[in-house]
PDB file of N, CA and C in Angstrom:
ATOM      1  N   UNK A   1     -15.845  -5.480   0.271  1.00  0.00           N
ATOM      2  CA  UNK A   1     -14.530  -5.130   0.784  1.00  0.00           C
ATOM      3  C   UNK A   1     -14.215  -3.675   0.447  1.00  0.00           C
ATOM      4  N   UNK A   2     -13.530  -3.168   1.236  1.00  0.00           N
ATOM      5  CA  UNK A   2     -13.145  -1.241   1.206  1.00  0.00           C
ATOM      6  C   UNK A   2     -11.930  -1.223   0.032  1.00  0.00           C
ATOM      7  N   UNK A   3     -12.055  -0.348  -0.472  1.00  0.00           N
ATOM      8  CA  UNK A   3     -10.813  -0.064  -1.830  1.00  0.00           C
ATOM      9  C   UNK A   3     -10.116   0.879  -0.910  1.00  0.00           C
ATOM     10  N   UNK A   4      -9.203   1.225  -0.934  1.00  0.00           N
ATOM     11  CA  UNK A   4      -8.310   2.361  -0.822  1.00  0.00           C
ATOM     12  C   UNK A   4      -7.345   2.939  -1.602  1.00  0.00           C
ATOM     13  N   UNK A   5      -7.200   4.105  -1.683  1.00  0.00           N
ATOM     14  CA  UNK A   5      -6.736   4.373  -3.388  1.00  0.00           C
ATOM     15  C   UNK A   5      -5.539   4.978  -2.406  1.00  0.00           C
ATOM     16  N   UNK A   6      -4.057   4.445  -2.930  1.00  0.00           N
ATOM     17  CA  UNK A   6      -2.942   4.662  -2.398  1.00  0.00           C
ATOM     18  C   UNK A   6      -1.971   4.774  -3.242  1.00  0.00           C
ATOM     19  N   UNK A   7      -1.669   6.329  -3.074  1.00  0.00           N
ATOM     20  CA  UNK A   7      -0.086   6.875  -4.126  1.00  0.00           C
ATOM     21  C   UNK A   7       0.653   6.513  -2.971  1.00  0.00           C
ATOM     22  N   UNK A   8       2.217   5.661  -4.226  1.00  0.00           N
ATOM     23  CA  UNK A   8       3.174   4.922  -3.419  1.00  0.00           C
ATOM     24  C   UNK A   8       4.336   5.376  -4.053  1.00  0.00           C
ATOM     25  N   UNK A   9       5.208   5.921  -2.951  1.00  0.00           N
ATOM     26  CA  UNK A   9       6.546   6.562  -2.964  1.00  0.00           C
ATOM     27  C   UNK A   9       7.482   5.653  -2.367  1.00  0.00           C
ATOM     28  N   UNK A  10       8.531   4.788  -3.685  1.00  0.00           N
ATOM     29  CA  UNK A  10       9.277   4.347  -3.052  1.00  0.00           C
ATOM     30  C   UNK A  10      10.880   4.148  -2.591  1.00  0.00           C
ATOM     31  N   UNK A  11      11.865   3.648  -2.113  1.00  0.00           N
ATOM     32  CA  UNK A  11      12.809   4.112  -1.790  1.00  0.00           C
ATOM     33  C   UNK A  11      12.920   5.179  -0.988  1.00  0.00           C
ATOM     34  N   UNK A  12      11.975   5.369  -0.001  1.00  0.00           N
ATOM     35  CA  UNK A  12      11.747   6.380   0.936  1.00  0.00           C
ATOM     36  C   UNK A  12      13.135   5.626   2.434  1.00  0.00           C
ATOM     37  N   UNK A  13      12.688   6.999   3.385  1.00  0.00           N
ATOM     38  CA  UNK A  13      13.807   6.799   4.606  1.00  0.00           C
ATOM     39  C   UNK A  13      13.187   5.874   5.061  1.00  0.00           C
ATOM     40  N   UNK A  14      11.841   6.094   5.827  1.00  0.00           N
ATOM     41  CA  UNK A  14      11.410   5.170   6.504  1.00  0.00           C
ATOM     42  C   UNK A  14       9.948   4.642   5.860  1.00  0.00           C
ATOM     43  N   UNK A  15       9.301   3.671   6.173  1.00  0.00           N
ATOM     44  CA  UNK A  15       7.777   3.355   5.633  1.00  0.00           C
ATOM     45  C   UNK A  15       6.574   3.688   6.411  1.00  0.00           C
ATOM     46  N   UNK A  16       5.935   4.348   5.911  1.00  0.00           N
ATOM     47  CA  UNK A  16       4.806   5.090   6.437  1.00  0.00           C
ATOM     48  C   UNK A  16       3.191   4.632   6.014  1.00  0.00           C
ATOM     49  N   UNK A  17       2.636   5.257   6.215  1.00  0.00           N
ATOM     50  CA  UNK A  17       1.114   4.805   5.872  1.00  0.00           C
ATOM     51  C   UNK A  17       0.160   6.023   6.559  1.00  0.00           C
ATOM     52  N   UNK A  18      -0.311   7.090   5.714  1.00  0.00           N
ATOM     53  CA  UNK A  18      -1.130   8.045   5.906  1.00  0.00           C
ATOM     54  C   UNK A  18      -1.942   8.574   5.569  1.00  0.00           C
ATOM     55  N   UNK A  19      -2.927   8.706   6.065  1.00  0.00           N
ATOM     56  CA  UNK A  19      -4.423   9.079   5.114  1.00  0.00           C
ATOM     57  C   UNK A  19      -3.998  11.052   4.781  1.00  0.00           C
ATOM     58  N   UNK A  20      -4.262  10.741   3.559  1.00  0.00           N
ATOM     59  CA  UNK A  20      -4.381  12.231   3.018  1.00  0.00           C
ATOM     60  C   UNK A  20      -5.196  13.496   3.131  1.00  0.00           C
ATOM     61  N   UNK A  21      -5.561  14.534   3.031  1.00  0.00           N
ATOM     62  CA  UNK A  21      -6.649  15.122   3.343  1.00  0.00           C
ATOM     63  C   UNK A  21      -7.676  14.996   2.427  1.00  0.00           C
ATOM     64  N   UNK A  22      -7.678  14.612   1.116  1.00  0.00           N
ATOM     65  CA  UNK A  22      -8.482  14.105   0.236  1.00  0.00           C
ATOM     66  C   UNK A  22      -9.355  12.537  -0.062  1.00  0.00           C
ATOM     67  N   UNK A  23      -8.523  12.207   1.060  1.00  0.00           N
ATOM     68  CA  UNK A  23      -9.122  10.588   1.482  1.00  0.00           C
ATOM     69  C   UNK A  23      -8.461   9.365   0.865  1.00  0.00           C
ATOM     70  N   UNK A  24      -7.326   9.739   0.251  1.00  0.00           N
ATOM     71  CA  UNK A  24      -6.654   8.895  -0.687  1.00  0.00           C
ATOM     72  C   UNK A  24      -5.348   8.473   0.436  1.00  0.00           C
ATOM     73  N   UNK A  25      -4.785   7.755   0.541  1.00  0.00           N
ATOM     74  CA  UNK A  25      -3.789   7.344   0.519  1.00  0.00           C
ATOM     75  C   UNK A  25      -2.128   7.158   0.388  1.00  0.00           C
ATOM     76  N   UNK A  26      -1.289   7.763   1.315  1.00  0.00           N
ATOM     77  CA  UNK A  26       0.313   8.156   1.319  1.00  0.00           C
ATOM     78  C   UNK A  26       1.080   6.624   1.588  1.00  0.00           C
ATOM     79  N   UNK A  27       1.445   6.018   0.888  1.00  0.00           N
ATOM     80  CA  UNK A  27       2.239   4.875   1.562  1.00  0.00           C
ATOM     81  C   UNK A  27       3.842   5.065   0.838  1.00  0.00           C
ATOM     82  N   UNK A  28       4.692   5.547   1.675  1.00  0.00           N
ATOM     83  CA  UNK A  28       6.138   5.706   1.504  1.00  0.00           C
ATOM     84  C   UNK A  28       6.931   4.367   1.841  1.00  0.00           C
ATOM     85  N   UNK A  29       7.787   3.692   1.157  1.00  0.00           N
ATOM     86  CA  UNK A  29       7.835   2.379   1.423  1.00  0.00           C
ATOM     87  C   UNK A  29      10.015   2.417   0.844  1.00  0.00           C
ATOM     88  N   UNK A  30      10.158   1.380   1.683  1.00  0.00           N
ATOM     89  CA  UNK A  30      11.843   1.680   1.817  1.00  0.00           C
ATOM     90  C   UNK A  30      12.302   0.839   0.663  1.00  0.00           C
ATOM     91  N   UNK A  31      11.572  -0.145   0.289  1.00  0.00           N
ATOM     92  CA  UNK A  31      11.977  -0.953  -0.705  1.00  0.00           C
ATOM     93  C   UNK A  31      11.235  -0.004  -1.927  1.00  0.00           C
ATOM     94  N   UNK A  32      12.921  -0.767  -3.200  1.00  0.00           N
ATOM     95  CA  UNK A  32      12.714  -0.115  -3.956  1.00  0.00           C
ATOM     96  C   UNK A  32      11.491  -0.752  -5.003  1.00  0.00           C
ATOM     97  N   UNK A  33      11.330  -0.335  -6.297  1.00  0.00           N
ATOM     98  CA  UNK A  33      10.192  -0.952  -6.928  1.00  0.00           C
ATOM     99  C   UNK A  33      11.116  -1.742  -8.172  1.00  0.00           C
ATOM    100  N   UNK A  34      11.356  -3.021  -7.282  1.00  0.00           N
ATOM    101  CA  UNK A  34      12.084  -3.762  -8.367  1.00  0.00           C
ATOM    102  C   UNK A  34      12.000  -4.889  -8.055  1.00  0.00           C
ATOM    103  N   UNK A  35      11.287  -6.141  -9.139  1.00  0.00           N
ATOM    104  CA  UNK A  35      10.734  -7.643  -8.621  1.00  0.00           C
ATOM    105  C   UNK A  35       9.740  -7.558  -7.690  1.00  0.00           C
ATOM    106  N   UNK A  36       8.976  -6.557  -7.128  1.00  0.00           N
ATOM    107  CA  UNK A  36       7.547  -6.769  -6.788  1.00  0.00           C
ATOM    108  C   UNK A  36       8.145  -6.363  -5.112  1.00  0.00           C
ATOM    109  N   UNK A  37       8.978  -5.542  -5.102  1.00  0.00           N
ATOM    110  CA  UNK A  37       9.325  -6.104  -3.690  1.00  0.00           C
ATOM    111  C   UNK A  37       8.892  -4.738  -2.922  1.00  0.00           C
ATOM    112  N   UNK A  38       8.464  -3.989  -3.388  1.00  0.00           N
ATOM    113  CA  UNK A  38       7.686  -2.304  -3.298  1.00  0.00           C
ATOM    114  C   UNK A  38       6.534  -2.856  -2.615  1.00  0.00           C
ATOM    115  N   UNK A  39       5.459  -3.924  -3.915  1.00  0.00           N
ATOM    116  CA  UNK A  39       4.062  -4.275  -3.569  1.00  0.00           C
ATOM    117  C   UNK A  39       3.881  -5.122  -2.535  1.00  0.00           C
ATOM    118  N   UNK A  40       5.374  -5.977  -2.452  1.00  0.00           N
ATOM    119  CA  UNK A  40       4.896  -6.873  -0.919  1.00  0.00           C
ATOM    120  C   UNK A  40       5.227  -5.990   0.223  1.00  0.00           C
ATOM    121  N   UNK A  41       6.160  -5.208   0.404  1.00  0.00           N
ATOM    122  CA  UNK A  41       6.181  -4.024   1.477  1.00  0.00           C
ATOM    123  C   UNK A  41       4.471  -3.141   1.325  1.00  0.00           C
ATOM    124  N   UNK A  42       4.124  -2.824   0.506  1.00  0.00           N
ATOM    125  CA  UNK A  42       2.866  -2.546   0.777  1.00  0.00           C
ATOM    126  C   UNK A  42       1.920  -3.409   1.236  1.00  0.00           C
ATOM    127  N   UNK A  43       1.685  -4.254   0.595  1.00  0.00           N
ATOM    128  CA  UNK A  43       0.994  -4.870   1.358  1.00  0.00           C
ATOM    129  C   UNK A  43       1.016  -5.446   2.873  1.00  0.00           C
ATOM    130  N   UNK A  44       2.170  -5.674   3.392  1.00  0.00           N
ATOM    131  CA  UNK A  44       2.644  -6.069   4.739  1.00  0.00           C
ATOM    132  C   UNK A  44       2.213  -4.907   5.438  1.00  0.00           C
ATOM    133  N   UNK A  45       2.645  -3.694   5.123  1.00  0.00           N
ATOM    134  CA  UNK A  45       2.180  -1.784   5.995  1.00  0.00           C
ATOM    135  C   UNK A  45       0.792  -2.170   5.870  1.00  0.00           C
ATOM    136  N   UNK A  46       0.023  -2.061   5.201  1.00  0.00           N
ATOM    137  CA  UNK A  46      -1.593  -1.953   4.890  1.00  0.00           C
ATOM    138  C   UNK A  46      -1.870  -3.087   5.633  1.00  0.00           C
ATOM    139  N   UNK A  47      -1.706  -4.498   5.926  1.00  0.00           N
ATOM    140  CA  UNK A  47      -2.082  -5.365   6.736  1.00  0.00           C
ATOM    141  C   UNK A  47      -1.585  -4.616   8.443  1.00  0.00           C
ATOM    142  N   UNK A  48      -1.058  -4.302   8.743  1.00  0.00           N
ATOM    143  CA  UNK A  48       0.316  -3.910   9.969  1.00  0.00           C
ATOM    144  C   UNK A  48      -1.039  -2.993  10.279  1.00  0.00           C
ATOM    145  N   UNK A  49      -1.182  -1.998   9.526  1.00  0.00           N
ATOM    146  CA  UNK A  49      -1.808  -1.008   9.690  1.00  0.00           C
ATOM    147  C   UNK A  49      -3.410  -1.228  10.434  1.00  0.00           C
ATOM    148  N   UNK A  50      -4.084  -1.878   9.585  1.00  0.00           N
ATOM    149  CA  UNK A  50      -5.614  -2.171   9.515  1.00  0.00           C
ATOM    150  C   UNK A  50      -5.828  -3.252  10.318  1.00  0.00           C
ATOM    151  N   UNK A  51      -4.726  -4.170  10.998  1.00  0.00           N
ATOM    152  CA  UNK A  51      -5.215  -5.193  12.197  1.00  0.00           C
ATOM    153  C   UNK A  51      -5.339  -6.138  11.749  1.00  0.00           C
ATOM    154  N   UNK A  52      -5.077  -6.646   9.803  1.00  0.00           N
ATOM    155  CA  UNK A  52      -5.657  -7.987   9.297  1.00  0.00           C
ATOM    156  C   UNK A  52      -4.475  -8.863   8.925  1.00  0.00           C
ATOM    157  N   UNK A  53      -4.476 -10.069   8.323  1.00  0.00           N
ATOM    158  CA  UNK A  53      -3.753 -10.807   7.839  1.00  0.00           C
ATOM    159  C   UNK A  53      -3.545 -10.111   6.456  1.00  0.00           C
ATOM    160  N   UNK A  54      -1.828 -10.304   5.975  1.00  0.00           N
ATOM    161  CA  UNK A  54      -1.391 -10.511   5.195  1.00  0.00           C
ATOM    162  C   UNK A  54      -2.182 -10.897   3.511  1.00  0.00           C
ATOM    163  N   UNK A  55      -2.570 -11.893   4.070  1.00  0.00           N
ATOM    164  CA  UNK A  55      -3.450 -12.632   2.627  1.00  0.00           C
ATOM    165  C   UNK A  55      -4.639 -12.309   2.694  1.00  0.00           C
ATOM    166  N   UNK A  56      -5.219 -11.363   3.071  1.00  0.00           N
ATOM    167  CA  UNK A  56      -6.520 -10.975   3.523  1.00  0.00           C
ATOM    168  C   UNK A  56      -6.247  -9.286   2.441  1.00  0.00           C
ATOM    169  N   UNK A  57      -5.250  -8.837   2.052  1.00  0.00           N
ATOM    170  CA  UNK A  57      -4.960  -7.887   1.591  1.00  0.00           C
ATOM    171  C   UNK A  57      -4.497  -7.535   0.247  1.00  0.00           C
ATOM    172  N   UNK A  58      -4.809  -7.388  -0.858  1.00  0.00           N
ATOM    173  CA  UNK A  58      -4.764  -6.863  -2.372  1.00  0.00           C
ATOM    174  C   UNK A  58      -4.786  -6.382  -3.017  1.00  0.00           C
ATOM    175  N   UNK A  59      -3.537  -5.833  -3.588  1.00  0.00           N
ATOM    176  CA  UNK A  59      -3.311  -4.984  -4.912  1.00  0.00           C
ATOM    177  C   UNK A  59      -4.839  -5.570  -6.442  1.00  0.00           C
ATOM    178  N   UNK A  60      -5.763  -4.755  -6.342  1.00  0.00           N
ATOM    179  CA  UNK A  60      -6.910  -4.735  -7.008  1.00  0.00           C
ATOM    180  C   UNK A  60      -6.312  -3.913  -8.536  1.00  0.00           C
ATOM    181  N   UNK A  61      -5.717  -3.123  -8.373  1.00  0.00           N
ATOM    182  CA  UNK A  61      -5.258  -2.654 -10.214  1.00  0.00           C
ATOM    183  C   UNK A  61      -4.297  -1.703  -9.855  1.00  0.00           C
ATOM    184  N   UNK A  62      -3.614  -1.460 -10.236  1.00  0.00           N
ATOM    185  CA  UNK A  62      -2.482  -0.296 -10.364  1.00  0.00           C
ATOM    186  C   UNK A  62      -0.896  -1.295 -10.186  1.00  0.00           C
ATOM    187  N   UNK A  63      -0.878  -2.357 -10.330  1.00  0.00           N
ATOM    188  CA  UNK A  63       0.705  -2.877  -9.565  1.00  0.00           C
ATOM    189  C   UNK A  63       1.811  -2.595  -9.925  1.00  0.00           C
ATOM    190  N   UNK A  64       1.557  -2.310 -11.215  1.00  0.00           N
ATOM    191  CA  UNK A  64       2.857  -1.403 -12.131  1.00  0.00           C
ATOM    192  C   UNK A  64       2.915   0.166 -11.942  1.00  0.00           C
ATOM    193  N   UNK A  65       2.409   0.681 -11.297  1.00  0.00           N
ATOM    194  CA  UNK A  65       2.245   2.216 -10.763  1.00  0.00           C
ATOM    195  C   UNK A  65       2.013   2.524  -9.993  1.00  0.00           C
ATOM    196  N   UNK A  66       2.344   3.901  -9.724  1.00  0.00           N
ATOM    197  CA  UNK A  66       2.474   4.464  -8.254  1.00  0.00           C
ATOM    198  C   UNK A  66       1.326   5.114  -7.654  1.00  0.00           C
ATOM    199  N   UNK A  67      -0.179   4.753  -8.466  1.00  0.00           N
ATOM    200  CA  UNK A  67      -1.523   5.120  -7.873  1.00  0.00           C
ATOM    201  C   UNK A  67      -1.366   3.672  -7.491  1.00  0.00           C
ATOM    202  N   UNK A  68      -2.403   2.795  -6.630  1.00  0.00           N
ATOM    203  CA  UNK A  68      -2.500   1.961  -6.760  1.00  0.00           C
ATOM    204  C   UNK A  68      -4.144   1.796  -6.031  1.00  0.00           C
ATOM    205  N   UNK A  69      -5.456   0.980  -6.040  1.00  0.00           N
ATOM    206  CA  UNK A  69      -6.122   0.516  -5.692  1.00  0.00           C
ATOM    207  C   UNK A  69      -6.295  -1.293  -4.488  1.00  0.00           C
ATOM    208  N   UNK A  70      -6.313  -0.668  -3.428  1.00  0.00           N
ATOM    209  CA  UNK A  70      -5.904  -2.004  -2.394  1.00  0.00           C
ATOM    210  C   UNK A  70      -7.050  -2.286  -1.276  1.00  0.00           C
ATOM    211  N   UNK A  71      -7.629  -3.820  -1.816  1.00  0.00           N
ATOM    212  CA  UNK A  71      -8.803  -4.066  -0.624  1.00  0.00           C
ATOM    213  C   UNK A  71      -8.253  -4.919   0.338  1.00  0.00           C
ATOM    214  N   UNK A  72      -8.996  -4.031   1.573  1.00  0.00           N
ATOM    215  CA  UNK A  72      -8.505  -4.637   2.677  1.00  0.00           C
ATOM    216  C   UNK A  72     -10.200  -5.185   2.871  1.00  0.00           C
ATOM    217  N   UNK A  73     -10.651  -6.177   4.335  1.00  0.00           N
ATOM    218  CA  UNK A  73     -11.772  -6.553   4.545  1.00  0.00           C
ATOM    219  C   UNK A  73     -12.029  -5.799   5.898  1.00  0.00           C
ATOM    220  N   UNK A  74     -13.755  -5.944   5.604  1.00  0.00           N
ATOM    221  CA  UNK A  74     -14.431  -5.344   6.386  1.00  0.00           C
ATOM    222  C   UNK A  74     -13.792  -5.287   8.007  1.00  0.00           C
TER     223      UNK A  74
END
């Protein structure tokens, strides 16, 4: 499965999802980071994004911070 390494900015205007020029990962997300509700908005963009299911998609290490590591499938 692909990792994607994604700095997450949240309480943004709108929610975004953009590859960086370094290959890493922009996900600006409207919810704030309080009760997990940041990481399920990420994860929903990153599924939205890549064409897959929901549960097909995972916060791999970072969930308490704003780097985060997320596999999506092949």
């Amino acid at each position: 499965m692909p990792i994607l390494q994604v700095k997450v900015k949240p309480s943004a205007r709108v929610s975004t999802l953009a590859r960086q020029d370094d290959g890493t990962w922009l996900a600006q997300l409207k919810s704030p980071p309080v009760d997990g509700k940041a990481n399920a908005e990420l994860l929903e963009l990153v599924a939205r994004t890549f064409r897959c299911a929901k549960s097909e998609v995972a916060i791999k290490s970072g969930a308490g911070g704003r780097f985060k590591r997320v596999t999506i499938p092949d």
